[in-house]
N, C-alpha and C. Protein backbone atom coordinates (compact mmCIF):
# COMPACT_ATOMS: atom_id res chain seq x y z
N UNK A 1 142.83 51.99 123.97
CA UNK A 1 141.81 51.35 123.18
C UNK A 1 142.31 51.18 121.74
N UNK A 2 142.56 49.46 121.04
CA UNK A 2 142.82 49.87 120.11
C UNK A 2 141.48 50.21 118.80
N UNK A 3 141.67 50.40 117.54
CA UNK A 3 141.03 51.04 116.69
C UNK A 3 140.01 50.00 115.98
N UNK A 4 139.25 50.81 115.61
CA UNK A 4 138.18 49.45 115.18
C UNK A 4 139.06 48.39 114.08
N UNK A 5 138.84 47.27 114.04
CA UNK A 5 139.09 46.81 112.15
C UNK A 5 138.79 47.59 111.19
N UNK A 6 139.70 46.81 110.49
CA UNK A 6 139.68 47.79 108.86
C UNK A 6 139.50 46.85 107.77
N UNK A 7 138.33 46.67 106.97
CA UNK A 7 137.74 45.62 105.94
C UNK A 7 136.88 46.13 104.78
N UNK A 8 137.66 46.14 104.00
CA UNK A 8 137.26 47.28 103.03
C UNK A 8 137.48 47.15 101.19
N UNK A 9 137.11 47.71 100.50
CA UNK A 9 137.50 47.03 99.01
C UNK A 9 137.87 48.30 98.11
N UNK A 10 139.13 47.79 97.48
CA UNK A 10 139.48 49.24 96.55
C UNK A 10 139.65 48.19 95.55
N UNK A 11 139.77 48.98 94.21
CA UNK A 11 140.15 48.85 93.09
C UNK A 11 141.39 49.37 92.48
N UNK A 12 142.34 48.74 91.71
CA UNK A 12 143.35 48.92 91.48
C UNK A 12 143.95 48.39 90.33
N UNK A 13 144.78 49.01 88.99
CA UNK A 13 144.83 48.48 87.86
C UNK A 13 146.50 47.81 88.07
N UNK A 14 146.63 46.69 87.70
CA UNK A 14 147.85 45.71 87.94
C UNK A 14 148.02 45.25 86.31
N UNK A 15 149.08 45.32 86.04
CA UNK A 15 149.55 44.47 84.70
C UNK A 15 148.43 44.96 83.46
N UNK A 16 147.74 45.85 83.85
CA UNK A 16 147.02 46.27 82.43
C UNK A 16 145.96 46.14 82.72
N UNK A 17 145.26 45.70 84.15
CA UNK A 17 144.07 44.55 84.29
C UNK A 17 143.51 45.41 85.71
N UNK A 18 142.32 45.71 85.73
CA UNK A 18 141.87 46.02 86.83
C UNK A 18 141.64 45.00 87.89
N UNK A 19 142.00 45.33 88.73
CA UNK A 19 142.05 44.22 89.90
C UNK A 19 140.80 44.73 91.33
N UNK A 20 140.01 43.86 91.69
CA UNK A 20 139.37 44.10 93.35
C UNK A 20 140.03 43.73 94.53
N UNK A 21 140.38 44.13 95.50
CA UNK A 21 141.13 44.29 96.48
C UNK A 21 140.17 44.37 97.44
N UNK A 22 140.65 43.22 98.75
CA UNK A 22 140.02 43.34 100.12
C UNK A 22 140.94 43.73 100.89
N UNK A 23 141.27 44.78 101.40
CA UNK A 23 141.92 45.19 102.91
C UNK A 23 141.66 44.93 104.17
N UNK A 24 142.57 44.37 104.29
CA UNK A 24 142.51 44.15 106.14
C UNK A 24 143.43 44.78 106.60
N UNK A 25 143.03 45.52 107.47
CA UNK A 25 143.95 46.30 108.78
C UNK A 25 144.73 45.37 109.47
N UNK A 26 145.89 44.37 109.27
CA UNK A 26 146.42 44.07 110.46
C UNK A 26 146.99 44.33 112.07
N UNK A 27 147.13 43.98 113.02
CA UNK A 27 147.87 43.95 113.81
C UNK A 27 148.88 43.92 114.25
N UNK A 28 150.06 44.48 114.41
CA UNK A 28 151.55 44.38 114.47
C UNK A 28 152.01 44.58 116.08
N UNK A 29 153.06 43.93 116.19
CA UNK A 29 154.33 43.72 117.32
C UNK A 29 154.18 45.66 117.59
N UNK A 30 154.78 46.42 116.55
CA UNK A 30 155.02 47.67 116.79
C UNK A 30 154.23 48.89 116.70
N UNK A 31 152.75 48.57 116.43
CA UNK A 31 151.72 49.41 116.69
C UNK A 31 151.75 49.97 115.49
N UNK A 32 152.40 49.71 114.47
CA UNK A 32 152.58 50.76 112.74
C UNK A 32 151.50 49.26 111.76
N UNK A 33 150.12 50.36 111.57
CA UNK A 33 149.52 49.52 110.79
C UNK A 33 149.94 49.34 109.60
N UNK A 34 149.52 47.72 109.45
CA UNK A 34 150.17 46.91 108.07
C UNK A 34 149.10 46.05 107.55
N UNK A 35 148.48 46.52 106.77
CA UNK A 35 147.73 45.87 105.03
C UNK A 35 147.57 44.99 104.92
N UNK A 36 146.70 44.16 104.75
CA UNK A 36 147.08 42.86 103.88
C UNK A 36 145.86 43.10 102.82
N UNK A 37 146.40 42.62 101.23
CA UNK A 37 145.59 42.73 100.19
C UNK A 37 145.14 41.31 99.58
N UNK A 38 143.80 41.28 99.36
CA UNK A 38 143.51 39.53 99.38
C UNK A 38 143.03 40.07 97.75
N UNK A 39 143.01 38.94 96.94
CA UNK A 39 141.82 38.99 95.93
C UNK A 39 141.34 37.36 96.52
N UNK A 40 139.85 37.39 96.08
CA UNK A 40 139.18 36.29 96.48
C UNK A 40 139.72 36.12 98.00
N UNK A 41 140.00 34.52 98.19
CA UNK A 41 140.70 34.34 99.65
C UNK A 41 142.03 34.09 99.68
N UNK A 42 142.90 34.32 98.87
CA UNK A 42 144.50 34.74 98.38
C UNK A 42 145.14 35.51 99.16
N UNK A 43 146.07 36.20 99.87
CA UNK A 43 146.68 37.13 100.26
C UNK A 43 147.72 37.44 99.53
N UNK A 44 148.00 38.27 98.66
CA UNK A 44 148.72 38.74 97.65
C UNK A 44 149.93 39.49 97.73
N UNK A 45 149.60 40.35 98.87
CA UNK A 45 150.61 41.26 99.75
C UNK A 45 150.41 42.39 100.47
N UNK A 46 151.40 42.75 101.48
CA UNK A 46 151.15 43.45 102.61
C UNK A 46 151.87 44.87 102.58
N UNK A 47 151.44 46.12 102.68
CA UNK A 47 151.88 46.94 102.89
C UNK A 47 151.45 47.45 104.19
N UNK A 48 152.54 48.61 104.28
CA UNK A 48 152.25 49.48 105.41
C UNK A 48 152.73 51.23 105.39
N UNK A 49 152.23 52.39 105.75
CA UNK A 49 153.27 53.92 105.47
C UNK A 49 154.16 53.82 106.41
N UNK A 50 155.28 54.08 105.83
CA UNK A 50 156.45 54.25 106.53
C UNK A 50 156.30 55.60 107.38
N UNK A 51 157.55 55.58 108.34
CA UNK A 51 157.51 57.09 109.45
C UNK A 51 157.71 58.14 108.54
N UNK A 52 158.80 57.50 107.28
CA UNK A 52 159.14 59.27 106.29
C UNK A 52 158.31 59.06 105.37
N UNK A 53 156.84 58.53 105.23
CA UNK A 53 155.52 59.15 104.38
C UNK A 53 155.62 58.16 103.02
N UNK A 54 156.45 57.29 103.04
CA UNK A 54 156.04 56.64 101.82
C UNK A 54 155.23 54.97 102.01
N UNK A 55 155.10 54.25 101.07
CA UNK A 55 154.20 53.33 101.23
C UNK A 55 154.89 52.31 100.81
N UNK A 56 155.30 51.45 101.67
CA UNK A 56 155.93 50.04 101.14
C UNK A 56 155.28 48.94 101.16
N UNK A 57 155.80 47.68 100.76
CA UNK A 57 155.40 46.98 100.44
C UNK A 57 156.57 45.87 101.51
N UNK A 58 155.71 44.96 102.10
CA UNK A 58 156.06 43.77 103.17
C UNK A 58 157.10 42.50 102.24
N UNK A 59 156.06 42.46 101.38
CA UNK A 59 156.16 41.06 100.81
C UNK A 59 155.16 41.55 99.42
N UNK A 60 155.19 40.94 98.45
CA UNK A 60 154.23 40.75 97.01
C UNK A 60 155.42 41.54 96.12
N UNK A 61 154.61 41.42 94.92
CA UNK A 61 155.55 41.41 93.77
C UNK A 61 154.63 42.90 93.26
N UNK A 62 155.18 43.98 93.42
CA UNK A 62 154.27 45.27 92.93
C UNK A 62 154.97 46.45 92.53
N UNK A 63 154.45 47.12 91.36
CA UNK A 63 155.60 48.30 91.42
C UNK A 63 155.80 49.50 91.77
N UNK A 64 156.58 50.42 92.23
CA UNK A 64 156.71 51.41 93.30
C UNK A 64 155.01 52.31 93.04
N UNK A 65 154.77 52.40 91.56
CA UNK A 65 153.45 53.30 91.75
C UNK A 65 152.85 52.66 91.68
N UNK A 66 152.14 50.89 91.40
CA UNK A 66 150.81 50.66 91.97
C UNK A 66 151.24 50.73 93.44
N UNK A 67 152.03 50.62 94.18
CA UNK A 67 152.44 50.38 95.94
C UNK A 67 151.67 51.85 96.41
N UNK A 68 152.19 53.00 95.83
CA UNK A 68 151.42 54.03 96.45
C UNK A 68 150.23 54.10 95.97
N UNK A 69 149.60 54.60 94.75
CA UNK A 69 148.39 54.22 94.23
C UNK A 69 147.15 53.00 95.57
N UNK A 70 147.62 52.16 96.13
CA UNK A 70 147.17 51.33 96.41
C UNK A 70 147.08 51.66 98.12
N UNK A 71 148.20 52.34 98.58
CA UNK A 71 148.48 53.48 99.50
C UNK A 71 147.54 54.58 99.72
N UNK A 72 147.11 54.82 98.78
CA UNK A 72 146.76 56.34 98.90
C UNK A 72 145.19 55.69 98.84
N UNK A 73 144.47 54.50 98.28
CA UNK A 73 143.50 54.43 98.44
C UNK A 73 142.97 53.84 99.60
N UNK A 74 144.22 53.71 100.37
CA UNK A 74 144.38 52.93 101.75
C UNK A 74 143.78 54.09 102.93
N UNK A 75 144.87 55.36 102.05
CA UNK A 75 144.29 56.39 103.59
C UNK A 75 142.97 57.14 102.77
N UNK A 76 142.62 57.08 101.87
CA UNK A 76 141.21 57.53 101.69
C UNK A 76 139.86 56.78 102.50
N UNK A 77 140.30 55.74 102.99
CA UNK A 77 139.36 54.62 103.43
C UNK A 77 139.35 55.22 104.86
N UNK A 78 140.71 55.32 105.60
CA UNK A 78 141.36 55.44 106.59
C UNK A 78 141.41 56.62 107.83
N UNK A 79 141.51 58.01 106.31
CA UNK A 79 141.70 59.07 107.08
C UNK A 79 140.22 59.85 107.18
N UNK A 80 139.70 60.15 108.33
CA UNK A 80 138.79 60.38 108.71
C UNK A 80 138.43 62.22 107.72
N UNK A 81 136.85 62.05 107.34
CA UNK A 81 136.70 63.46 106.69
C UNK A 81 136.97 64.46 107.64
């Protein structure tokens, strides 16, 4: 069974500027969920956690600590209380 969708909104400060963020849970070939971050109806870029625990980035232009920052508000959404 796979897992419900994931559609959800974090906040996140970019370039000095607070930014709103829609998450979508994608679907992948290899079963390792992967991100996509929209503002408005834009898709901006895609992350996913790697197997050794860190948080990358697919595609978009971001820097290593908003990538986790943006990560970490990923599995707060994610990881069950």
């Amino acid at each position: 069974m796979k897992p419900p969708a994931i559609d959800y909104y974090i906040i996140a400060t970019i370039n000095e500027q607070e930014k709103h963020f829609k998450v979508v849970q994608l679907q992948t070939t290899e079963d390792v969920p992967c991100y996509a971050c929209f503002i408005g109806e834009t898709e901006i870029r895609q992350l996913r956690k790697e197997t050794y625990g860190k948080w990358e980035k697919l595609w978009g232009n971001l820097d290593n600590n908003t990538i986790q920052f943006i990560g970490s508000q990923i599995m707060e959404k994610t990881t069950p209380p």
